[in-house]
PDB file of N, CA and C in Angstrom:
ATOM      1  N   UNK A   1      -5.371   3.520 -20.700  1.00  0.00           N
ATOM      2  CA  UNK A   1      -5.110   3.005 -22.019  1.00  0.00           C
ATOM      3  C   UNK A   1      -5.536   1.546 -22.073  1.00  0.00           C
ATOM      4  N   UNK A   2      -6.073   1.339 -22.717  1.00  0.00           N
ATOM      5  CA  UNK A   2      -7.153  -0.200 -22.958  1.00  0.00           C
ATOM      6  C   UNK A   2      -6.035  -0.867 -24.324  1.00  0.00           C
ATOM      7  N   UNK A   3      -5.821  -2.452 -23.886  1.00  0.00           N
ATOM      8  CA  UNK A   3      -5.170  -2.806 -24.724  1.00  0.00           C
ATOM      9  C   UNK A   3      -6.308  -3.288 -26.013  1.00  0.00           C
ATOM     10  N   UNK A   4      -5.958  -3.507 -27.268  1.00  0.00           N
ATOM     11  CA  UNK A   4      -6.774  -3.848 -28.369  1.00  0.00           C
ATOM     12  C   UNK A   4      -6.600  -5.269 -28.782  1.00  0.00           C
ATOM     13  N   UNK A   5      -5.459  -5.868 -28.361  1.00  0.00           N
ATOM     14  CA  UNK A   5      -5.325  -7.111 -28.848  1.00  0.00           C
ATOM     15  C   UNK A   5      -6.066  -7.836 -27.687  1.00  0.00           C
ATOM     16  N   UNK A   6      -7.262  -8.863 -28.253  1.00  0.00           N
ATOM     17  CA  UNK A   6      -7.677  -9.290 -26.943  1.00  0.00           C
ATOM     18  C   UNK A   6      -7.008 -10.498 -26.328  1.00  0.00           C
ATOM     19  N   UNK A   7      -7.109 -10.943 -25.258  1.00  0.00           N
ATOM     20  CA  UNK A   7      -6.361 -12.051 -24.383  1.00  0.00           C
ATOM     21  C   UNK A   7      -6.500 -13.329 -25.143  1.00  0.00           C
ATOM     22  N   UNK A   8      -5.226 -14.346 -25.608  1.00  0.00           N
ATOM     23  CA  UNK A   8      -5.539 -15.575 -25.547  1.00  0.00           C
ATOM     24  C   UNK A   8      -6.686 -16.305 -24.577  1.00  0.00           C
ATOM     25  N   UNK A   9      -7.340 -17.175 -25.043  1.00  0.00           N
ATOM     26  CA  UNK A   9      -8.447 -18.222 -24.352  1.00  0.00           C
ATOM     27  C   UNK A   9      -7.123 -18.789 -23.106  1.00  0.00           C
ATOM     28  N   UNK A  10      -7.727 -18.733 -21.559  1.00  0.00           N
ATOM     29  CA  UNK A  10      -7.112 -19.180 -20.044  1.00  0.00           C
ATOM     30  C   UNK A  10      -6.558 -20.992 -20.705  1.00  0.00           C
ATOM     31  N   UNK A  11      -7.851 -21.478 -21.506  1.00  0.00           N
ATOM     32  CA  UNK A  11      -7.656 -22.974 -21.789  1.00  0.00           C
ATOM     33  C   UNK A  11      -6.949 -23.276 -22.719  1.00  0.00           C
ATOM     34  N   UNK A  12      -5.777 -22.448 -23.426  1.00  0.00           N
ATOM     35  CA  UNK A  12      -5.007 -22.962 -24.670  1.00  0.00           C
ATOM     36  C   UNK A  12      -3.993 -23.447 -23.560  1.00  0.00           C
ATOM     37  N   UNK A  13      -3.407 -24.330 -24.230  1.00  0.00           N
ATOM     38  CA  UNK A  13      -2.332 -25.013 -23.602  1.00  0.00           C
ATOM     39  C   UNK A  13      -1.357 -25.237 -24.592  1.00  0.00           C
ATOM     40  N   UNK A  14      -0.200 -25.360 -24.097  1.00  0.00           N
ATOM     41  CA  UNK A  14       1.563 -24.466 -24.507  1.00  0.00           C
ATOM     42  C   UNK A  14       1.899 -26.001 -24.651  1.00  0.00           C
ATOM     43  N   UNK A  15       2.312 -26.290 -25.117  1.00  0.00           N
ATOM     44  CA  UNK A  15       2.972 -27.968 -25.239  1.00  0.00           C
ATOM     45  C   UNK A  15       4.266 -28.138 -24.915  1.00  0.00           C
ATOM     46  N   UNK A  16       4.171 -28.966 -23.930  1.00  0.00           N
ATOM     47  CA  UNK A  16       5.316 -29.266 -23.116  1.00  0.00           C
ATOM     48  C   UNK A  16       6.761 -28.226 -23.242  1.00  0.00           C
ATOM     49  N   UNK A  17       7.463 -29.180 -24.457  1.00  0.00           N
ATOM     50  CA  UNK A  17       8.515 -29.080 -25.013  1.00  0.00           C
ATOM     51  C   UNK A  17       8.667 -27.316 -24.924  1.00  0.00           C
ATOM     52  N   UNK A  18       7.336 -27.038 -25.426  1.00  0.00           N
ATOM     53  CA  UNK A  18       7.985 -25.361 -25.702  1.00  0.00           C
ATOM     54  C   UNK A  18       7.854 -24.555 -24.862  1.00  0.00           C
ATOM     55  N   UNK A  19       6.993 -25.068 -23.490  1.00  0.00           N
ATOM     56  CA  UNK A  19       7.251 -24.396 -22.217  1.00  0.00           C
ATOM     57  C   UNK A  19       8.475 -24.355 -21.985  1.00  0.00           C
ATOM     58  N   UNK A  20       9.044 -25.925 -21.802  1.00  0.00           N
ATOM     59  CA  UNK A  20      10.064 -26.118 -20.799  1.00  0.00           C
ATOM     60  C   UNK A  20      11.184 -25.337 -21.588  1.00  0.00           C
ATOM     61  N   UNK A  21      11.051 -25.212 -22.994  1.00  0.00           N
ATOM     62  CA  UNK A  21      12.232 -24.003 -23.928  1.00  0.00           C
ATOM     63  C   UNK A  21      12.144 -22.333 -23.293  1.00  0.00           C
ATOM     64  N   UNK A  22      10.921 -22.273 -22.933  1.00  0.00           N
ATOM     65  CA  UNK A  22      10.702 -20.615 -22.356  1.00  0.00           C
ATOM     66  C   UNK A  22      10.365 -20.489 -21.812  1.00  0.00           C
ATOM     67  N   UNK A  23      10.577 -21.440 -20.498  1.00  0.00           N
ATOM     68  CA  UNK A  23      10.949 -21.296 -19.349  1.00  0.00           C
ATOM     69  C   UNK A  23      12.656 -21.537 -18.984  1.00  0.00           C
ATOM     70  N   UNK A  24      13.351 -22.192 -19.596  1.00  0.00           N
ATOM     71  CA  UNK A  24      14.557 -21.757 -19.170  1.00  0.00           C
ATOM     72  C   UNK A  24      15.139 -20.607 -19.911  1.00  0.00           C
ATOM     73  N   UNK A  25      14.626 -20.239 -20.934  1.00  0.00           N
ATOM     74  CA  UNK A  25      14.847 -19.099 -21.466  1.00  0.00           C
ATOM     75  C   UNK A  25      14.883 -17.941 -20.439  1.00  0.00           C
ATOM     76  N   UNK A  26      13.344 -18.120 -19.722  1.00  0.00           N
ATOM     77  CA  UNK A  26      13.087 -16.839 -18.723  1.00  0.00           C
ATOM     78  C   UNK A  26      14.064 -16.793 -17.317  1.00  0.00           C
ATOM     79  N   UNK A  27      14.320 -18.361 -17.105  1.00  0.00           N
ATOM     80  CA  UNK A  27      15.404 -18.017 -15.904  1.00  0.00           C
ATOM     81  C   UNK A  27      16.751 -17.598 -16.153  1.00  0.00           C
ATOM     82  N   UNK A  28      17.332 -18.079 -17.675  1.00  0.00           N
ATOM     83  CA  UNK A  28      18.394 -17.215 -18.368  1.00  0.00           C
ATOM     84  C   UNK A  28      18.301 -15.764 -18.200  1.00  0.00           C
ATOM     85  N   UNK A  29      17.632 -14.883 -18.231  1.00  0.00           N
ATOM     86  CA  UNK A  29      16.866 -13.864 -18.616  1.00  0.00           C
ATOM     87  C   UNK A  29      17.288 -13.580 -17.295  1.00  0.00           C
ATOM     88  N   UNK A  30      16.256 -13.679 -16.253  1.00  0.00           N
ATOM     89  CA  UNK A  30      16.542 -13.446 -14.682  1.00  0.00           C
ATOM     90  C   UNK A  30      17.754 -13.848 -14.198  1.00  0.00           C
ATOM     91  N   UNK A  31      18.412 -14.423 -14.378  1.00  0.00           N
ATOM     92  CA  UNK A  31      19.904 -14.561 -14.046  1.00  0.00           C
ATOM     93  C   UNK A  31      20.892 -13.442 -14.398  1.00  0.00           C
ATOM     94  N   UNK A  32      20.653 -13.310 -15.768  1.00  0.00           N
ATOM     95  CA  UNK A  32      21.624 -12.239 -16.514  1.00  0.00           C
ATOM     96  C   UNK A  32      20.842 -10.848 -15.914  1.00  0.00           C
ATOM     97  N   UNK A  33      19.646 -10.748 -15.663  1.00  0.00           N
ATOM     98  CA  UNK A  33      18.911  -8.784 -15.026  1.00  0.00           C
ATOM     99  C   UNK A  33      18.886  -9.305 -13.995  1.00  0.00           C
ATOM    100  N   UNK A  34      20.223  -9.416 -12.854  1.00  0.00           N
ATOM    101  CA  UNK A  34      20.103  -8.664 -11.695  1.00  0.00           C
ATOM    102  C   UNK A  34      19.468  -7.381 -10.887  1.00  0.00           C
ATOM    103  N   UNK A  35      19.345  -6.675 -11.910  1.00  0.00           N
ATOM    104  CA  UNK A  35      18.782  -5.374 -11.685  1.00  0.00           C
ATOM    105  C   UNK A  35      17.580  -5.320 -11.890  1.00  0.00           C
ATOM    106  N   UNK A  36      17.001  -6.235 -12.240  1.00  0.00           N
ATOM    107  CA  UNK A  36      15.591  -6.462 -11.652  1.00  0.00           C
ATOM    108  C   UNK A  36      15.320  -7.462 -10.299  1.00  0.00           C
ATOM    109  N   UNK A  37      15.261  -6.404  -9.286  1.00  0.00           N
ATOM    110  CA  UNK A  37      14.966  -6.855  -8.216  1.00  0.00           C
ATOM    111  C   UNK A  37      13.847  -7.886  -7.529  1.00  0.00           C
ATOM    112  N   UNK A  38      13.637  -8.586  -6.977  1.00  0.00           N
ATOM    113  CA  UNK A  38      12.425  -9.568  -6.850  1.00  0.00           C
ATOM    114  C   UNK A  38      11.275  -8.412  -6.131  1.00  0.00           C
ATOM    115  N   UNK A  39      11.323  -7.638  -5.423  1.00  0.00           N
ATOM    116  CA  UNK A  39      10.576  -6.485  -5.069  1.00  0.00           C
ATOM    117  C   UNK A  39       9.658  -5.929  -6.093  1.00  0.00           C
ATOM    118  N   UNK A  40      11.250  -5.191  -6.629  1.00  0.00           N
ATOM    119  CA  UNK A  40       9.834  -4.695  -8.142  1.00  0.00           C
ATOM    120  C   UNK A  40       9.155  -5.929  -8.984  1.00  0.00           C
ATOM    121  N   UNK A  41       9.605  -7.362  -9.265  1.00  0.00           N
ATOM    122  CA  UNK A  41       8.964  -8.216 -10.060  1.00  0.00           C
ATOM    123  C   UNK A  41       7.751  -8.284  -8.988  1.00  0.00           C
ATOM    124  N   UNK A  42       7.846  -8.224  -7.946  1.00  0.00           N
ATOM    125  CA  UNK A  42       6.664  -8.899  -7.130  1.00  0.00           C
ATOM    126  C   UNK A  42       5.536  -7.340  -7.055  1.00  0.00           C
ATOM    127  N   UNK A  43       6.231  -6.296  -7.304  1.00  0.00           N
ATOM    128  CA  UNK A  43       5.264  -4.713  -7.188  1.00  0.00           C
ATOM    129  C   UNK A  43       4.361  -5.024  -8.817  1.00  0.00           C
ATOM    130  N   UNK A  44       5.280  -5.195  -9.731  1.00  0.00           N
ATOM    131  CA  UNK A  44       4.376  -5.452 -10.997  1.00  0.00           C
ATOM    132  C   UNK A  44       3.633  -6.291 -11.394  1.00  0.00           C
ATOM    133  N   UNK A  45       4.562  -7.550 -11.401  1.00  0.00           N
ATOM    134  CA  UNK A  45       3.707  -8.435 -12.095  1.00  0.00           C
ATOM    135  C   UNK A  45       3.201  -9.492 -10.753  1.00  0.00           C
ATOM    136  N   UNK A  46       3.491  -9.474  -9.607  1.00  0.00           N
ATOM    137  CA  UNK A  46       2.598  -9.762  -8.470  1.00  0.00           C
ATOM    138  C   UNK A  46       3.469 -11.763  -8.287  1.00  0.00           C
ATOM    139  N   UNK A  47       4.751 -12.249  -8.981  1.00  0.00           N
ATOM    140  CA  UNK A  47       5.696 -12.817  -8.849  1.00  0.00           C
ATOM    141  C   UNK A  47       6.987 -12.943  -8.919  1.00  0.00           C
ATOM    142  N   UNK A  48       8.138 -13.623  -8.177  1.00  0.00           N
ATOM    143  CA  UNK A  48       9.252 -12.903  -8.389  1.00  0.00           C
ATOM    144  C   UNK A  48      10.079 -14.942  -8.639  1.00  0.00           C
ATOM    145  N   UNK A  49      11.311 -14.305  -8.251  1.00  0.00           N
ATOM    146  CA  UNK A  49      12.341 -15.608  -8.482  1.00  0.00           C
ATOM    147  C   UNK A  49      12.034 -16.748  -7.634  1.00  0.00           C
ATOM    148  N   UNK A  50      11.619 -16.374  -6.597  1.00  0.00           N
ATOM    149  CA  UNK A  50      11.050 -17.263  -5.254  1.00  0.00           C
ATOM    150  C   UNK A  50      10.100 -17.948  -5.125  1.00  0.00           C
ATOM    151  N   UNK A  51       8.611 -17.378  -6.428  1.00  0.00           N
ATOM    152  CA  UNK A  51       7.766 -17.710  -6.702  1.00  0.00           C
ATOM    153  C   UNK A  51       8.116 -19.020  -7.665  1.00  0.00           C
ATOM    154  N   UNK A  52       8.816 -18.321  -8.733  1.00  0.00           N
ATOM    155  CA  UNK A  52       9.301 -19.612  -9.506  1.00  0.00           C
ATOM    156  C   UNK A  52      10.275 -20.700  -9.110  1.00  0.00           C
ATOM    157  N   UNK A  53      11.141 -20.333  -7.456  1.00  0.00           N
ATOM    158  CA  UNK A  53      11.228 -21.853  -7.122  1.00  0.00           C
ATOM    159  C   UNK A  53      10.392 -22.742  -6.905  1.00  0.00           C
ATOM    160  N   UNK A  54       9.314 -22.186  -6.272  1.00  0.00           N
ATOM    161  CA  UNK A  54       8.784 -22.558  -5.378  1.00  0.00           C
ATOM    162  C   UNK A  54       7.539 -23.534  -6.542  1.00  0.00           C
ATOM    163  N   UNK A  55       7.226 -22.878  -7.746  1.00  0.00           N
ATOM    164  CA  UNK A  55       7.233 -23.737  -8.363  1.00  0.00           C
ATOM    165  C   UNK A  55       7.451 -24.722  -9.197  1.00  0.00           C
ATOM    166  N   UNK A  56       8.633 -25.055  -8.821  1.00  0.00           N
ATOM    167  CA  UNK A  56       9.623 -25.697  -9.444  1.00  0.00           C
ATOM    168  C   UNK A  56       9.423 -26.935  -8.644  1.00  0.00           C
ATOM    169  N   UNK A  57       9.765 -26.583  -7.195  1.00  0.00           N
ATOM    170  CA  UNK A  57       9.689 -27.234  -6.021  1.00  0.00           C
ATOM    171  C   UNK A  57       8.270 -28.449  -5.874  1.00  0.00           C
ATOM    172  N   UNK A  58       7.116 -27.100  -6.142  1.00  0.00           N
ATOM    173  CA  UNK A  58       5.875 -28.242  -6.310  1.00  0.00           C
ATOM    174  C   UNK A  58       5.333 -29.109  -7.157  1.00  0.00           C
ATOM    175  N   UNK A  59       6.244 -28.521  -8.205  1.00  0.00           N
ATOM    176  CA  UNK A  59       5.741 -29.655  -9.720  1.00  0.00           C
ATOM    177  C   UNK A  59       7.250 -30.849  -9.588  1.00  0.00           C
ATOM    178  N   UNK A  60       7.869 -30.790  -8.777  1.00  0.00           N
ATOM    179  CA  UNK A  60       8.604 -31.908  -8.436  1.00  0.00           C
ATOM    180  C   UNK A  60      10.266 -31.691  -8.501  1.00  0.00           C
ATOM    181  N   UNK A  61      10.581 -30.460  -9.587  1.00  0.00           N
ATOM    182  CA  UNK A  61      11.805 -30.378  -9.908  1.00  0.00           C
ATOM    183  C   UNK A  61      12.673 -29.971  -8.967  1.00  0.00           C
ATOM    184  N   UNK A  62      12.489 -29.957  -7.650  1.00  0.00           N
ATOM    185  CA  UNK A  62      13.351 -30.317  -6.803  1.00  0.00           C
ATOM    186  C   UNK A  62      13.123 -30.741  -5.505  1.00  0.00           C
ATOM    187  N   UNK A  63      13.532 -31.248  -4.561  1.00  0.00           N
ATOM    188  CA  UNK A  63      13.595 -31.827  -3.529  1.00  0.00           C
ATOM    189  C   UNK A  63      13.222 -30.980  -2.006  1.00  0.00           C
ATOM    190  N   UNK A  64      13.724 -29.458  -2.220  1.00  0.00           N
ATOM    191  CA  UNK A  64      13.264 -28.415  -1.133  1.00  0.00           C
ATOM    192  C   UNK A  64      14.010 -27.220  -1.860  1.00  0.00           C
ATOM    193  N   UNK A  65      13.121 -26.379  -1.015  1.00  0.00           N
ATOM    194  CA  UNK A  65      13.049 -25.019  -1.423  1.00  0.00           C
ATOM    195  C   UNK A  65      14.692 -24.247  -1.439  1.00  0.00           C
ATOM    196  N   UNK A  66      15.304 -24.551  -1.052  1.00  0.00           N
ATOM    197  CA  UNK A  66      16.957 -24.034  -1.056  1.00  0.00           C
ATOM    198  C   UNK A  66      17.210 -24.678  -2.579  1.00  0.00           C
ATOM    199  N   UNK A  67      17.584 -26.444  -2.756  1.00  0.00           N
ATOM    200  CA  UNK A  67      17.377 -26.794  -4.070  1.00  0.00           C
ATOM    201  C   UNK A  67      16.880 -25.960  -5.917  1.00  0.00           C
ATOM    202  N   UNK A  68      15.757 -25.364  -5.375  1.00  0.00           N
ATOM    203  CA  UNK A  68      14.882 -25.001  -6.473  1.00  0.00           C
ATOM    204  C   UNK A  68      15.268 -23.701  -6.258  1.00  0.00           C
ATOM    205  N   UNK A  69      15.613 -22.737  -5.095  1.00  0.00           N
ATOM    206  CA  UNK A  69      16.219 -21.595  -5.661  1.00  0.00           C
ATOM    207  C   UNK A  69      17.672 -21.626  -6.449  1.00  0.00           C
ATOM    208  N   UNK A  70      18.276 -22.558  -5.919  1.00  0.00           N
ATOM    209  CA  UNK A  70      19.423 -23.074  -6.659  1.00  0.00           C
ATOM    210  C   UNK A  70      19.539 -23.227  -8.181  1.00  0.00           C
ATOM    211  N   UNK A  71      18.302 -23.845  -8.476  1.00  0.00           N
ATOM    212  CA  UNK A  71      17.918 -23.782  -9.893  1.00  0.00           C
ATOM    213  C   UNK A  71      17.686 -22.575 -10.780  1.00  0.00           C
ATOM    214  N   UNK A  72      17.187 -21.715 -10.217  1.00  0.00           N
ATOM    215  CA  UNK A  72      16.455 -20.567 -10.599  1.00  0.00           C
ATOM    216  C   UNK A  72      17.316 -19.353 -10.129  1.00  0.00           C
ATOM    217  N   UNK A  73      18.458 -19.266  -9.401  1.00  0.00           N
ATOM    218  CA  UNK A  73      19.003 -18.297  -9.342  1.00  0.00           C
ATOM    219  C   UNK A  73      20.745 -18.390  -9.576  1.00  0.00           C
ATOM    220  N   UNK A  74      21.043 -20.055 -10.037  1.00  0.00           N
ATOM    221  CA  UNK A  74      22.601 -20.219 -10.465  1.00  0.00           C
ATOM    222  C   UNK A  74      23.330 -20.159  -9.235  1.00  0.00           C
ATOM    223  N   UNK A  75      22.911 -19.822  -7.902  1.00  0.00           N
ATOM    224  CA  UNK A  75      23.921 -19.905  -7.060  1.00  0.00           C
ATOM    225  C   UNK A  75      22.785 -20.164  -5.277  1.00  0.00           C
ATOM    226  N   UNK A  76      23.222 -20.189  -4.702  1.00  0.00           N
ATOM    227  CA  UNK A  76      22.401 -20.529  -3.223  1.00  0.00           C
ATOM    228  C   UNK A  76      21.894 -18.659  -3.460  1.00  0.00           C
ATOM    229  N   UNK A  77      20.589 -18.908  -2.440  1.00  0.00           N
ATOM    230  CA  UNK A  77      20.282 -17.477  -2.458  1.00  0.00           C
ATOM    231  C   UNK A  77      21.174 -16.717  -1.597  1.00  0.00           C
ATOM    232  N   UNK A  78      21.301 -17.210  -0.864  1.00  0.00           N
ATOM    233  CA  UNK A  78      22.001 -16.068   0.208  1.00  0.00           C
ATOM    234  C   UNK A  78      22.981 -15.606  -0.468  1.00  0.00           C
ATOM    235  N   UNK A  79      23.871 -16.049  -0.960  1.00  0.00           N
ATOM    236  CA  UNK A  79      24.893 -15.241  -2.441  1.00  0.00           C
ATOM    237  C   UNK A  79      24.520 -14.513  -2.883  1.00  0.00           C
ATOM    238  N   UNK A  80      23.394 -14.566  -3.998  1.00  0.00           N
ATOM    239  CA  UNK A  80      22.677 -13.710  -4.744  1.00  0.00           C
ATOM    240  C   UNK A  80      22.004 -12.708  -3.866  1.00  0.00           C
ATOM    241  N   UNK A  81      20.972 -13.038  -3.012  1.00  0.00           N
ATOM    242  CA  UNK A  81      20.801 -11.767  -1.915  1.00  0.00           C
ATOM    243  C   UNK A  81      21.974 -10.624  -1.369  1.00  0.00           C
ATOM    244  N   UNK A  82      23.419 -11.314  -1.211  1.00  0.00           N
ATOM    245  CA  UNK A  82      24.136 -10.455  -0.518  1.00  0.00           C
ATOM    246  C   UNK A  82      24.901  -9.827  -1.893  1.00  0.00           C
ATOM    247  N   UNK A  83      25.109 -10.455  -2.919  1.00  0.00           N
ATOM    248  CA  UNK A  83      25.330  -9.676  -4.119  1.00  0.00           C
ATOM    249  C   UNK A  83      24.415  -8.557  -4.689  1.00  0.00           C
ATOM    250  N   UNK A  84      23.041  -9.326  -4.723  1.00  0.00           N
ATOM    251  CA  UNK A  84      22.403  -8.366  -5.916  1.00  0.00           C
ATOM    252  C   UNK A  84      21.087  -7.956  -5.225  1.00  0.00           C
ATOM    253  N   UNK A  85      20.619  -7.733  -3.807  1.00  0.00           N
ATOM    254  CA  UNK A  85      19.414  -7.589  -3.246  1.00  0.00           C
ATOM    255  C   UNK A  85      19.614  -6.440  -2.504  1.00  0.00           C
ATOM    256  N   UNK A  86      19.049  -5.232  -3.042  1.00  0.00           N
ATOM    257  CA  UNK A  86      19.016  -3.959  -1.791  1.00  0.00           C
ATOM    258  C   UNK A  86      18.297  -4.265  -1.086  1.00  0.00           C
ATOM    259  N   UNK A  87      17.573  -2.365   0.049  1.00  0.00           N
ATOM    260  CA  UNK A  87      17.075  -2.967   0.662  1.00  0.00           C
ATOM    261  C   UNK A  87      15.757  -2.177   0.096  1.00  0.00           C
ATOM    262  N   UNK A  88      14.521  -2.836   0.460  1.00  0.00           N
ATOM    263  CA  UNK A  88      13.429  -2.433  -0.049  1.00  0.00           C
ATOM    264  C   UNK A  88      12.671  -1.188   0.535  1.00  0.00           C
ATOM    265  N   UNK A  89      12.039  -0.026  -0.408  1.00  0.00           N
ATOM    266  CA  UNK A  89      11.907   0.629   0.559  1.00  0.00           C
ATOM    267  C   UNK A  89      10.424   1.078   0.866  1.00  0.00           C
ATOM    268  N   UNK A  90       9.410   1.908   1.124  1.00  0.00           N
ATOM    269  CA  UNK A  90       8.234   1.641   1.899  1.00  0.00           C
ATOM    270  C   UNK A  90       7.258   1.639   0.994  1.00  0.00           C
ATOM    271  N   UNK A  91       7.514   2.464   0.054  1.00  0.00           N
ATOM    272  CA  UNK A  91       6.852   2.429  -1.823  1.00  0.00           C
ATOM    273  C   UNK A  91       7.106   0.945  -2.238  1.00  0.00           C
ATOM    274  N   UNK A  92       7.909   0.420  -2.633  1.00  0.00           N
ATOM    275  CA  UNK A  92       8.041  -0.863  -3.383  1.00  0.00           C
ATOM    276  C   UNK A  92       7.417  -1.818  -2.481  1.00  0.00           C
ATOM    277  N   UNK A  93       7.261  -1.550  -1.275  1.00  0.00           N
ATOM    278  CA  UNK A  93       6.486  -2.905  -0.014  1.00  0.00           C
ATOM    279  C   UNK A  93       4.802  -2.227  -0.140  1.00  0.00           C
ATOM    280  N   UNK A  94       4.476  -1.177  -0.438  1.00  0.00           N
ATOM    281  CA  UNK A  94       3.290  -1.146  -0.674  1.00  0.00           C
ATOM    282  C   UNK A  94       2.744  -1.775  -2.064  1.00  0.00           C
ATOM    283  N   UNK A  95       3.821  -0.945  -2.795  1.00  0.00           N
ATOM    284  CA  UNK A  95       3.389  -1.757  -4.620  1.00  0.00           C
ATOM    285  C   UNK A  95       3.399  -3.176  -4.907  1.00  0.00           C
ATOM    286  N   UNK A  96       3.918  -3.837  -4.126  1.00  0.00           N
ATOM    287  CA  UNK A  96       4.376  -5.477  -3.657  1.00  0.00           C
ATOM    288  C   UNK A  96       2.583  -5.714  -2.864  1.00  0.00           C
ATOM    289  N   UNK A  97       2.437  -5.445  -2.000  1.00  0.00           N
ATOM    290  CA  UNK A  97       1.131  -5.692  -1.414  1.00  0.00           C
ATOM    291  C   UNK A  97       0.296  -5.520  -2.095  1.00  0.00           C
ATOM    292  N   UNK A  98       0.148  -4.162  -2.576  1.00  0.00           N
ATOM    293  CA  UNK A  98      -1.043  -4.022  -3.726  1.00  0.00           C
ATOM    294  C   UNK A  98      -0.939  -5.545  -4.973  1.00  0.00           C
ATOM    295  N   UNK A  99      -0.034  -5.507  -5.275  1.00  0.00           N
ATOM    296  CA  UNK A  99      -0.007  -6.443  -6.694  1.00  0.00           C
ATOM    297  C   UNK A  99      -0.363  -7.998  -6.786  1.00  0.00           C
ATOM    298  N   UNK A 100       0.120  -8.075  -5.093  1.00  0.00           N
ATOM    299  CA  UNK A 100       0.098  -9.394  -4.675  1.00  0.00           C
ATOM    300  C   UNK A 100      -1.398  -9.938  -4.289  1.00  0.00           C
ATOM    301  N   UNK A 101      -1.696  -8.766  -3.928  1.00  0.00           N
ATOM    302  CA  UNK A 101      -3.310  -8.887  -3.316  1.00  0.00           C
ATOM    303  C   UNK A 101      -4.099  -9.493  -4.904  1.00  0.00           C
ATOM    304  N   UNK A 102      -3.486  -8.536  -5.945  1.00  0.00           N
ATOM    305  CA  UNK A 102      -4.507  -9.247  -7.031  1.00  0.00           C
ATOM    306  C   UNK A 102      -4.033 -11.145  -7.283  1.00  0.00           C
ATOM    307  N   UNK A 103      -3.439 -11.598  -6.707  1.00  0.00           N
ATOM    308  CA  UNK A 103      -3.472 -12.938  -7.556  1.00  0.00           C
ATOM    309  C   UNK A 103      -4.155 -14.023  -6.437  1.00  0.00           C
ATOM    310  N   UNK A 104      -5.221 -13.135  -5.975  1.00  0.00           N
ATOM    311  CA  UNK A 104      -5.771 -14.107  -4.977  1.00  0.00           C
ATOM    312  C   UNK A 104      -6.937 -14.541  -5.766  1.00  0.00           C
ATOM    313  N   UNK A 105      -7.843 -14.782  -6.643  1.00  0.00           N
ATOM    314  CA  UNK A 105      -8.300 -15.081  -7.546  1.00  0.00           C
ATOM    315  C   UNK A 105      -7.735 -16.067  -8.777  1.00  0.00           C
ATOM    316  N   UNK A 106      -6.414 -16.707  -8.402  1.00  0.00           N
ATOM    317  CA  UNK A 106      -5.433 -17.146  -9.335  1.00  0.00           C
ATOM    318  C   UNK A 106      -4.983 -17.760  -8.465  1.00  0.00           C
ATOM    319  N   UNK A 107      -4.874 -19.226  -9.447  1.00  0.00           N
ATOM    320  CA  UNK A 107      -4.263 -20.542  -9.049  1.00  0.00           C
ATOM    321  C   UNK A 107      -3.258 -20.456  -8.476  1.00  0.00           C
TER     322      UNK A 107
END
């Protein structure tokens, strides 16, 4: 199935203010769907919660990587892991590899 709406231009750029609005929107979002696992975010869309510390971490908003998951997941991870993280199983670590493999072409 071929989508019809074609892609925004890579070079439009989002202005500040209304990133930084939907982007905490989206970590609201990921906070409240536990049940979306970082596995399957990382099988589909090829990033997960870890990804977005991590860039959090490199654009400055925090100090180290424990910090910036802190940000992005409301509590230290290891909490959230032992709360809300099964365990992964040999399908979702392939669909994770496959997905991940595509963003090697991407910043």
């Amino acid at each position: 199935m071929t989508n019809s709406v074609p892609a925004p231009p890579m070079d439009v750029e989002i202005p500040d203010e209304v990133a930084a609005q939907a982007f905490r929107r989206l970590v609201r979002h990921l906070r409240h769907r536990h049940d979306a696992e970082n596995i399957d975010l990382m099988g589909l869309a090829g990033f997960c919660r870890n990804c977005l510390a991590d860039w959090v971490q490199e654009a400055g908003g925090a100090e180290d990587r424990d910090a910036a998951r802190r940000l992005i997941y409301g509590m230290d991870f290891a909490t959230w892991k032992s709360r809300y993280q099964g365990e992964a199983s040999e399908e979702q670590l392939a669909r994770m590899k496959e997905s991940v493999a595509k963003n090697a072409d991407h910043p």
